[in-house]
Structures are given as C-alpha cells and as structure tokens.
Protein backbone atom coordinates (compact mmCIF):
# COMPACT_ATOMS: atom_id res chain seq x y z
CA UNK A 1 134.66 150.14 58.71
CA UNK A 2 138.38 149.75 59.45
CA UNK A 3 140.47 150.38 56.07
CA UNK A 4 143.67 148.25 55.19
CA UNK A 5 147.42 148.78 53.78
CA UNK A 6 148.68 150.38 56.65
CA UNK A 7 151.67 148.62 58.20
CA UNK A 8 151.84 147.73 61.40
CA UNK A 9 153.53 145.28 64.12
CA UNK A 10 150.80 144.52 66.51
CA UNK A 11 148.17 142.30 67.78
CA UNK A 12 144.51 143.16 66.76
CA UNK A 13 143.19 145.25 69.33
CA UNK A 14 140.59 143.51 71.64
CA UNK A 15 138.31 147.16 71.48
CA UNK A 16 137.58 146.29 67.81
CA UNK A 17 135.16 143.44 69.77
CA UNK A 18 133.15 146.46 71.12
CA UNK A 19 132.14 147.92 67.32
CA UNK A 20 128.64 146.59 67.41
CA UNK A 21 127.95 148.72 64.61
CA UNK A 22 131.10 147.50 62.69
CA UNK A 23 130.26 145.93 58.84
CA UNK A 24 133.22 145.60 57.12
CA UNK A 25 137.02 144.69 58.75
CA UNK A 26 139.29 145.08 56.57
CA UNK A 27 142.94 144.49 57.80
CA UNK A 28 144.56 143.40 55.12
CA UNK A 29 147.91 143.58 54.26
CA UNK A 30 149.93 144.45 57.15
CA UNK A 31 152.09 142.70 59.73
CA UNK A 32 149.43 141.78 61.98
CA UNK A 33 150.53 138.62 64.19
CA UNK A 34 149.24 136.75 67.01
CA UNK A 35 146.01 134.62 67.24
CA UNK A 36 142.50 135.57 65.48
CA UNK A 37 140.36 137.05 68.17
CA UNK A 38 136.98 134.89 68.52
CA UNK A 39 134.71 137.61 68.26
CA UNK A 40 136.21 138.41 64.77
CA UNK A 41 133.54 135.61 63.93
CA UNK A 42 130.65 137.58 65.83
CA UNK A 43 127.06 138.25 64.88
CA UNK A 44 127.27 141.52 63.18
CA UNK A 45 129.82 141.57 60.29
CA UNK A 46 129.17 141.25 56.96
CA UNK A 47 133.01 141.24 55.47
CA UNK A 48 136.21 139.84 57.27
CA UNK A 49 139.33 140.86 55.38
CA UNK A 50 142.70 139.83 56.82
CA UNK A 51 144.70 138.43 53.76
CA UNK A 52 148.39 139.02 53.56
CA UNK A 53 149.12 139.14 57.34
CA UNK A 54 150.99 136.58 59.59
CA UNK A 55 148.50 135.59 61.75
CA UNK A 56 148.91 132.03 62.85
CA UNK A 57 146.80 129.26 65.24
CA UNK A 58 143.29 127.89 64.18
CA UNK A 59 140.37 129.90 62.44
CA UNK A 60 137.54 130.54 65.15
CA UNK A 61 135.22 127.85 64.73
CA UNK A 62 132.13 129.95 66.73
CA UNK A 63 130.25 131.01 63.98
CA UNK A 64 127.06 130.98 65.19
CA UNK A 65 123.61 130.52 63.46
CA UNK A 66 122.47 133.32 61.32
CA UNK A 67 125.60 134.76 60.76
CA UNK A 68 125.56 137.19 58.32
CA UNK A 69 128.93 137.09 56.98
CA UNK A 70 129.21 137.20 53.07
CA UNK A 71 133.04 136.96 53.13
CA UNK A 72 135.55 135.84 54.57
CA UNK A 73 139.39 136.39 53.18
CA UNK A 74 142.10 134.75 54.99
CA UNK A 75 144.75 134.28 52.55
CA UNK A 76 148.48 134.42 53.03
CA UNK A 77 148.47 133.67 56.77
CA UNK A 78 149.90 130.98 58.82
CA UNK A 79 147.20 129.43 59.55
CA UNK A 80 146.32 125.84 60.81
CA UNK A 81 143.95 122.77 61.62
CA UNK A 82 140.49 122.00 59.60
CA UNK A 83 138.16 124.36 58.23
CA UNK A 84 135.91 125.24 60.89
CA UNK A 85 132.46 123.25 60.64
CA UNK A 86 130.63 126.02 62.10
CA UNK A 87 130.81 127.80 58.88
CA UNK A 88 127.58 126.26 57.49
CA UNK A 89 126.03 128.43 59.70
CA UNK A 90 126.79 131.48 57.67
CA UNK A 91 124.29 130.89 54.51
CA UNK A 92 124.58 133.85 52.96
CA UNK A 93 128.88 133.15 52.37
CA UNK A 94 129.50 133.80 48.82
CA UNK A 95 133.53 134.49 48.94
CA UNK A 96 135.57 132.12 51.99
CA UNK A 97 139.25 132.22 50.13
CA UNK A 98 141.12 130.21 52.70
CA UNK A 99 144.73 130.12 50.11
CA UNK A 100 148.09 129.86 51.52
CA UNK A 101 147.86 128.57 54.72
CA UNK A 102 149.10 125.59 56.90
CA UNK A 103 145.41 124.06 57.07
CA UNK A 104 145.11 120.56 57.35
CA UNK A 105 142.58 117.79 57.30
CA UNK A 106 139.88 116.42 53.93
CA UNK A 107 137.80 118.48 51.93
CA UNK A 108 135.06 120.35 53.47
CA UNK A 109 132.28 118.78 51.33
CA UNK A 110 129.59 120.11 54.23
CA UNK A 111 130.10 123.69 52.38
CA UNK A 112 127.93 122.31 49.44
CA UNK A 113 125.15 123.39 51.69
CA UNK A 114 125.81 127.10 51.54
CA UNK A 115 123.61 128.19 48.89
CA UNK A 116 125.09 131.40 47.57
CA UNK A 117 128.34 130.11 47.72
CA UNK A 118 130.55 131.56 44.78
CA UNK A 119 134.37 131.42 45.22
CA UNK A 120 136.00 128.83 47.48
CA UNK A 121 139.97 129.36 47.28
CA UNK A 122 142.16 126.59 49.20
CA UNK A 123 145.42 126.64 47.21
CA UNK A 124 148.55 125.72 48.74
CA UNK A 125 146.96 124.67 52.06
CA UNK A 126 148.14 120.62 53.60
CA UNK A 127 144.56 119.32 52.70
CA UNK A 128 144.22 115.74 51.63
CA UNK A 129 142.47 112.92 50.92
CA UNK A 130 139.87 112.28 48.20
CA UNK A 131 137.43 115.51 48.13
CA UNK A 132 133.95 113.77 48.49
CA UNK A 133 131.97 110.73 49.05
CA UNK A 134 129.53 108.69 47.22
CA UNK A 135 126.87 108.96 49.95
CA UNK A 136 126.82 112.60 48.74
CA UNK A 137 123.26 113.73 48.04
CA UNK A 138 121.67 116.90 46.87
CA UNK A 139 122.70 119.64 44.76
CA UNK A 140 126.35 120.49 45.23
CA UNK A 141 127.96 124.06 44.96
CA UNK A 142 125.15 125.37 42.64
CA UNK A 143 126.49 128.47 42.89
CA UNK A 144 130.40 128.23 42.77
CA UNK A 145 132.33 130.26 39.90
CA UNK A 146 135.86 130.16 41.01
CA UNK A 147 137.18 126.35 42.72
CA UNK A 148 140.21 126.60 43.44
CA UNK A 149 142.18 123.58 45.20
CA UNK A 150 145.88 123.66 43.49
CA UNK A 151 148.65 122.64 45.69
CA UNK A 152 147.32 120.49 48.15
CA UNK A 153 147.24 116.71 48.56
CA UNK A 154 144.12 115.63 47.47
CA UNK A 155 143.97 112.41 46.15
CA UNK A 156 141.44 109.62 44.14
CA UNK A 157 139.45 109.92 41.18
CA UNK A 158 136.84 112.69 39.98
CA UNK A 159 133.84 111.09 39.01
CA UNK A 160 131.40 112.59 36.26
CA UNK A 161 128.28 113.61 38.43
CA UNK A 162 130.83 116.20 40.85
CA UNK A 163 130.59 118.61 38.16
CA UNK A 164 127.11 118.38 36.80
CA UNK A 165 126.27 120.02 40.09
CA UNK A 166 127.86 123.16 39.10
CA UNK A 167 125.02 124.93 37.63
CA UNK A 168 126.72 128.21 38.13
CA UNK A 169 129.44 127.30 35.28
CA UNK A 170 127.15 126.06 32.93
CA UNK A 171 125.00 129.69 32.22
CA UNK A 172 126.66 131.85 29.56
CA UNK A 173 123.84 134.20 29.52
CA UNK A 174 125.30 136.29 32.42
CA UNK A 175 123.41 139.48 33.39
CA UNK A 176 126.12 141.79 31.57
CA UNK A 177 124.63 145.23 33.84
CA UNK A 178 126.48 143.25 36.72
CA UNK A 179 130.14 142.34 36.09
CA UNK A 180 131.61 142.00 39.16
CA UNK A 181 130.30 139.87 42.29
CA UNK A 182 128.33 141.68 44.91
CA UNK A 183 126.65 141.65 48.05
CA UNK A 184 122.68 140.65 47.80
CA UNK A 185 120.06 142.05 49.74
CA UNK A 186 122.17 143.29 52.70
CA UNK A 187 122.63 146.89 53.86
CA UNK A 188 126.47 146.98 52.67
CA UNK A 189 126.63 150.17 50.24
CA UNK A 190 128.49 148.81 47.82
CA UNK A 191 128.37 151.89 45.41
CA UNK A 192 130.32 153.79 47.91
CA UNK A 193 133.89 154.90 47.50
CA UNK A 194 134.83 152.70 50.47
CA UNK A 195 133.34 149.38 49.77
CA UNK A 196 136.22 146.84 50.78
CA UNK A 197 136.14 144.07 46.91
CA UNK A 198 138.13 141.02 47.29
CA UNK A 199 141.43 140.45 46.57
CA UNK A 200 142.31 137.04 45.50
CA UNK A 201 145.47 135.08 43.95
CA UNK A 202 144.56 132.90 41.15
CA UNK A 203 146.77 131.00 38.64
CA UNK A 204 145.21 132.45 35.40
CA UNK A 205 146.95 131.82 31.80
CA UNK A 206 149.77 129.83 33.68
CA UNK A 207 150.94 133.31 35.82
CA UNK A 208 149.76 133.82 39.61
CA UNK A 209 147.73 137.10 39.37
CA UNK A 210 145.92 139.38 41.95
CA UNK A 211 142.39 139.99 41.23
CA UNK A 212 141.22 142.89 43.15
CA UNK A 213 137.43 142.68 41.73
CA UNK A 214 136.18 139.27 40.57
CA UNK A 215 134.37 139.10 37.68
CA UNK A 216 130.95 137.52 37.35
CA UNK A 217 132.44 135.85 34.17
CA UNK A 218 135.49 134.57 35.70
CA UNK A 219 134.69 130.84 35.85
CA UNK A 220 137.42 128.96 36.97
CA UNK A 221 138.83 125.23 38.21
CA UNK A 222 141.88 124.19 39.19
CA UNK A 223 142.55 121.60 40.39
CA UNK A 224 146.63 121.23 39.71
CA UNK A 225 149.45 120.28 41.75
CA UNK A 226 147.50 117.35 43.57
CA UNK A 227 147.68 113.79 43.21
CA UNK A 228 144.25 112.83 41.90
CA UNK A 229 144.42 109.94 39.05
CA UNK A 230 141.96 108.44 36.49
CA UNK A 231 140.31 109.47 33.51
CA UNK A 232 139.29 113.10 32.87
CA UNK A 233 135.70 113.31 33.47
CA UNK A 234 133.76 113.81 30.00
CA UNK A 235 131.25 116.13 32.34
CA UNK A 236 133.43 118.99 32.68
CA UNK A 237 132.80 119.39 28.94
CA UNK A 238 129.17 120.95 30.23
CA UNK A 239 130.51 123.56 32.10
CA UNK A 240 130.27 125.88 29.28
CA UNK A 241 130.96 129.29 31.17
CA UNK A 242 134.39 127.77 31.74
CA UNK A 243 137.25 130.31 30.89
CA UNK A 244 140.04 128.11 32.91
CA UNK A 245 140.85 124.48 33.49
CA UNK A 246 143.94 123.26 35.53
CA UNK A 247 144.75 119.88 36.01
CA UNK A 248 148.03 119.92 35.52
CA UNK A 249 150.79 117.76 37.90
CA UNK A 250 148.18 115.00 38.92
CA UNK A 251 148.58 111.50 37.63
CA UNK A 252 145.60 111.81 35.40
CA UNK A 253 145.22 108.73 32.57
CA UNK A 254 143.13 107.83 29.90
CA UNK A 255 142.49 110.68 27.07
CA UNK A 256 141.60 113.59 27.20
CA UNK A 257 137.78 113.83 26.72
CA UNK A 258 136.14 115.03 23.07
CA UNK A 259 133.90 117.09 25.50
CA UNK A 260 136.42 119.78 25.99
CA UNK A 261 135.85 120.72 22.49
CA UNK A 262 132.02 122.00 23.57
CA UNK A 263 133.88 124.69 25.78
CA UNK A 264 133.32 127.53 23.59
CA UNK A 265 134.56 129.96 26.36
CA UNK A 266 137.83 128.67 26.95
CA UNK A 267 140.67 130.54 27.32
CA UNK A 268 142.81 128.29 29.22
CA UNK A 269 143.43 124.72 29.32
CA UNK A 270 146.52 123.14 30.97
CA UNK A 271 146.76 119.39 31.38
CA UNK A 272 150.16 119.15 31.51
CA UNK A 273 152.67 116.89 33.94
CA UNK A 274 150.07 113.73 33.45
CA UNK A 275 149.88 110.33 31.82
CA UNK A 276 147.59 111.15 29.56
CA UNK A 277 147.91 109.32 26.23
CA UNK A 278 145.85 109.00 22.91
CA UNK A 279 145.53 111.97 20.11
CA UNK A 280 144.46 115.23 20.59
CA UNK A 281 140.71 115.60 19.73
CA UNK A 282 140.30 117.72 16.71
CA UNK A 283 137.21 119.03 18.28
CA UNK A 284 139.74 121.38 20.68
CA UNK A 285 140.50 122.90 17.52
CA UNK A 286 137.40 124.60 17.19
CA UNK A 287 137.57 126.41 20.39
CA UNK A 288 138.61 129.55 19.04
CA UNK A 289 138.21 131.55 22.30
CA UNK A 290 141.79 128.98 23.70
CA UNK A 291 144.60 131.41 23.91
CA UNK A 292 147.02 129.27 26.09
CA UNK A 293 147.69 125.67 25.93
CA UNK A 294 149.89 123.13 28.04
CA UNK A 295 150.00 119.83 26.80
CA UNK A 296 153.18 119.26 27.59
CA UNK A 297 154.91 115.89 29.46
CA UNK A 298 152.17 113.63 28.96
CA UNK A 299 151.90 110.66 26.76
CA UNK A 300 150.31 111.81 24.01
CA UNK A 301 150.49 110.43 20.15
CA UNK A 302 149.16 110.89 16.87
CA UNK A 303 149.19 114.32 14.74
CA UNK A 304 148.38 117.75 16.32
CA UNK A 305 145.24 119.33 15.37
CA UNK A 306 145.70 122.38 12.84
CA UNK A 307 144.03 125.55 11.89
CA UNK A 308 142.27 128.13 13.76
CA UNK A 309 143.64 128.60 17.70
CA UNK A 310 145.89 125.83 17.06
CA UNK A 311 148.33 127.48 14.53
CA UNK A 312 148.88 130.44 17.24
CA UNK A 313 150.51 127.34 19.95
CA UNK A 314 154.45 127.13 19.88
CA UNK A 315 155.85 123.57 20.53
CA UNK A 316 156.73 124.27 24.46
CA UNK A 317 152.62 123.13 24.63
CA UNK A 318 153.65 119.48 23.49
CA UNK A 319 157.17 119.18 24.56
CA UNK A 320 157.48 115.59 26.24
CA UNK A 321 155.05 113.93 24.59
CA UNK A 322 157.62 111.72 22.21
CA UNK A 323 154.80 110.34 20.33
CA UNK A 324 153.14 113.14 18.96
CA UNK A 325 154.15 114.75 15.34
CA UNK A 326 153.15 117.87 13.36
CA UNK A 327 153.62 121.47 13.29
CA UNK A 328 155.07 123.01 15.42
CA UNK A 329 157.23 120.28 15.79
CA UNK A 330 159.74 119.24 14.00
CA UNK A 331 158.79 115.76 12.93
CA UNK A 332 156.36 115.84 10.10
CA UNK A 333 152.79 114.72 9.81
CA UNK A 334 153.05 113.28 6.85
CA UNK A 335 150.37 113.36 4.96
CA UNK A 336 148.93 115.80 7.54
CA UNK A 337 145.33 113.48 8.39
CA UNK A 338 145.18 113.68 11.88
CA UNK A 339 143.79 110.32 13.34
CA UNK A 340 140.36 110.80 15.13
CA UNK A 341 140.28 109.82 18.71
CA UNK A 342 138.55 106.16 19.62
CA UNK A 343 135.77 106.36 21.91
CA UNK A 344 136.27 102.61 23.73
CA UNK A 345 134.02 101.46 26.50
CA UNK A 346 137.27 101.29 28.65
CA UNK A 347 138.07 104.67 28.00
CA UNK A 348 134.85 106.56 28.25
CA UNK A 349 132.93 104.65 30.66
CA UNK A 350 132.65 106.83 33.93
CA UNK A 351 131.65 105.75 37.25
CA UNK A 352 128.99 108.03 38.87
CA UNK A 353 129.17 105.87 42.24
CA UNK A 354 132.94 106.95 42.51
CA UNK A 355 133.55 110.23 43.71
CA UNK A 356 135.13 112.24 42.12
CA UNK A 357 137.84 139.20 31.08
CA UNK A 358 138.91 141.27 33.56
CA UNK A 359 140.57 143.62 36.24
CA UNK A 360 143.77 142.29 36.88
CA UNK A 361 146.33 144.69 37.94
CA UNK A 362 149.16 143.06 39.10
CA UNK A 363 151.31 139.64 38.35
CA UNK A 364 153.06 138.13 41.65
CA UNK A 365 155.07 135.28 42.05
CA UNK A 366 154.53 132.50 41.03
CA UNK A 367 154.15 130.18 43.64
C-alpha cells in the first residue's frame, strides 16, 4: 500500500507498475502531474486513490475484464475526454467519484450495469446532453446512494421511471452494525489502521463539505447547476432514505410534487433558481426531519405552510418568489388558510417514455 499527503513535484514512478502484490494506491493529495500511467488500471488493485492532484490527459480506458477494482477516486484533477467504457468491466465498482475535472461527452448510462455500484460523483465536469434514453431497459443503479451530477450541462427532462430504479434509496431499514460503506468479500483488511476510506466533496445543507468516511445512510441527489427543464418527477417522492435533494439552478416548471411530503428522512431540500410556480404543499410541512430549505427565486404563490419544521425557516428560503405571503414574510396571510395545491392532469401527468448523519470534518469552498 502506498500512503498519501505527502507533497511532492513529480511524475508517478513507472516501478509502482512492478507491485504485483500492490492493493491499495493511495496518492492523494499531492502535486503529482503528468499523464496517468496505464497500468494504474491493471489487474490486481482493489483501490485507486489520486484525488486532489494535477494530473491531466484522458483516464486509461484498459480496464480489462475481471477487474477487481472497488474504487476509483479521481477528483480534483485536470482531467479530460469521456468516461472510459471499459469500466463496465470492473463489476465489483462501488465508489468511481470522477468530480472536478475537464471531462467531456453524455452521461455514462452503460454504468447502470455495475451491480454494486454505490456512489457515482461527476460534479463540475463539461458533461452534457440529456442523461439517458428511452430504449433503456433493466434495472438501473440498484445500488446507488450518493448521485451526484451538479455543475455540468446536462440537459432535457427527468422522467418518473429514472428513479424508481433506485432501490438503494428507497430502504430505511439500514443494517445499523454497518455505518459506513465497505469493501465486500475481498481480501482488503479494512479493520486495519491503514485502510485508505474515501474522501469525497459533496454539497450537503447548501456548504461544499469533505466526507472522509461515507455513511451507509448518506443518501443523496443532486442534480443542481444544470439545465434540465420540466416538471419535478412525483417518483422521487419514493425514495424514502433520501436525506438530500438538489435541483436547484435548472429551469425546472410545473409544481413542486405533493410526493416530497412522503420523505420522512429529509434533511435537505433546495429547489431554488427555477420556474417553479403553484403553492407550497402543506404535506412538506410534516417532514419534521427538513432542517434547511431553499425555495427561493422561483415563481411560487399562495400562503406558506406553518407549524412544525416550517416555523424554524427565515424568509431568505422564499425570497423572489413575489407571489407568495405569510410568515416569515412580511405580507400577511390573512386569514392564515393556506390554499391546497391542485392536482391537474397537465400538471401531474408524467411521461415514462421520456427520459428523464455523519463524519464530516471539514467545510471547503464552495465551489
């Protein structure tokens, strides 16, 4: 195992390709430069750690069948091009956090076929394009816990069945003797002192944090800072292990779905920077796990919600939405009935041919 955190200003050295025996690499970081050796993608380790470095060029694309790599952290490179295909050939991948790069090209749907597949992290990365197909079939991502495409250019609408494939976020009866995510019938010792966990940047409670351990609970999406557009699909209300949900800066429309309200394990919602209109469904009010909320610069109308979380919100959540009244704003309610939200045909009708706590221990910058 080669340990991290100590600074250099090299190239990798080509006799790391001669540690048959090697498991874990973990060069994270330093000021490694230079292109990503190709045997870096061999047949024999089980962890690739290089985040925080400046390495640059395209990701090897020669993974090979039965690889037996269960992670793979890149993030905070420079690098470029497409996801590598080859990567379905590693089927035990659980953790491929890809963030901050200059990678290009569409969504890598073909990684719905890795079956253990838990985190996939692609923030601010060049991607584009709408991120799946309607000839899609087969489970998808069964799985995934933490999907995380922020800051890209991914475009077109989410359709409902996309997230009724993520079995993963629906179980809240999580095995609590195993909190963090861990390697599965492989040789790794990961009770010893020296076991390399992930590091990973996520935007959690509306700050960029660094997870060093990720929880088995931590079940995230975000999906903000894109350009994807339509209705809000009433199907992420079934993700019930969901603890964050970004969508913010899209051009999302419609209302914002009653469903929500079934996320009992909320702690995070921000839908702000849309064109969302219509009332706030009082059935958000009863999620009394929500402890931040960004409604803000949308189109929303109608009274807010009171009691329970909702008292706790300041008015920064609903700033730029002229039409909506109530505390904590300034114009009154009135009589204080807060209008329920019409359920339409237009409105809720969803296309399924269309395609679409914790150990943090340090805030960053936000990006």
């Amino acid at each position: 195992m080669f340990d991290s955190g100590n600074p250099t200003s090299n190239l990798v050295s080509s006799t790391i390709c001669n540690l048959r025996s090697l498991a874990v690499l973990d060069l994270a970081n330093n000021l490694l430069t230079g292109l990503l050796p190709q045997c870096l993608v061999s047949n024999y380790l089980f962890v690739l750690d290089l985040h925080q470095n400046q390495f640059h060029g395209p990701i090897p694309t020669q993974f090979k069948v039965s690889n037996p790599l269960k992670r793979l952290n890149l993030y905070g490179n420079q690098l470029e091009g497409a996801v590598p295909r080859s990567l379905i050939n590693c089927k035990g991948l659980e953790v491929l956090v890809l963030g901050h790069n200059n990678l290009s090209g569409t969504f890598p749907m073909w990684l719905r076929v890795l079956p253990n597949l838990k985190v996939l992290n692609l923030r601010f990365n060049r991607l584009y394009g709408s991120i799946g197909n309607r000839r899609i079939k087969g489970h998808l991502f069964p799985q995934l816990r933490v999907f995380d495409l922020s800051h890209n250019g991914f475009t077109g609408e989410l359709p409902t069945w996309f997230f009724k494939n993520f079995k993963a976020m629906t179980n809240v009866d999580e095995d609590k003797s195993q909190l963090y995510l861990s390697f599965e019938n492989t040789e790794v010792d990961i009770s010893s002192p020296f076991y390399i966990e992930d590091s990973m940047i996520v935007s959690l409670k509306g700050q960029d944090r660094e997870f060093v351990r990720v929880l088995k609970m931590f079940i995230v999406i975000d999906l903000s800072s894109n350009k994807f557009e339509g209705h809000i699909p009433n199907s992420i209300g079934e993700l019930l292990a969901l603890r964050e949900l970004n969508l913010s800066s899209n051009k999302f429309t419609g209302h914002i779905p009653m469903s929500l309200g079934n996320l009992s394990m909320l702690e995070s919602l921000d839908l702000s920077l849309n064109q969302i209109g219509g009332v706030i469904p009082e059935q958000l009010a009863r999620v009394t796990t929500l402890e931040v909320l960004n409604l803000s610069h949308n189109k929303l109308v109608g009274c807010i919600p009171q009691g329970l979380q909702f008292n706790t919100f300041e008015a920064n959540s609903y700033q730029g939405n002229d039409g909506l009244k109530g505390k904590p704003l300034s114009q009154s309610c009135g009589d204080g009935v807060t209008p329920q939200l019409p359920a339409p045909k237009d409105f809720y009708k969803e296309d399924d041919s269309s395609f679409l706590s914790g150990c943090t221990i340090k805030v960053v910058a936000m990006g």
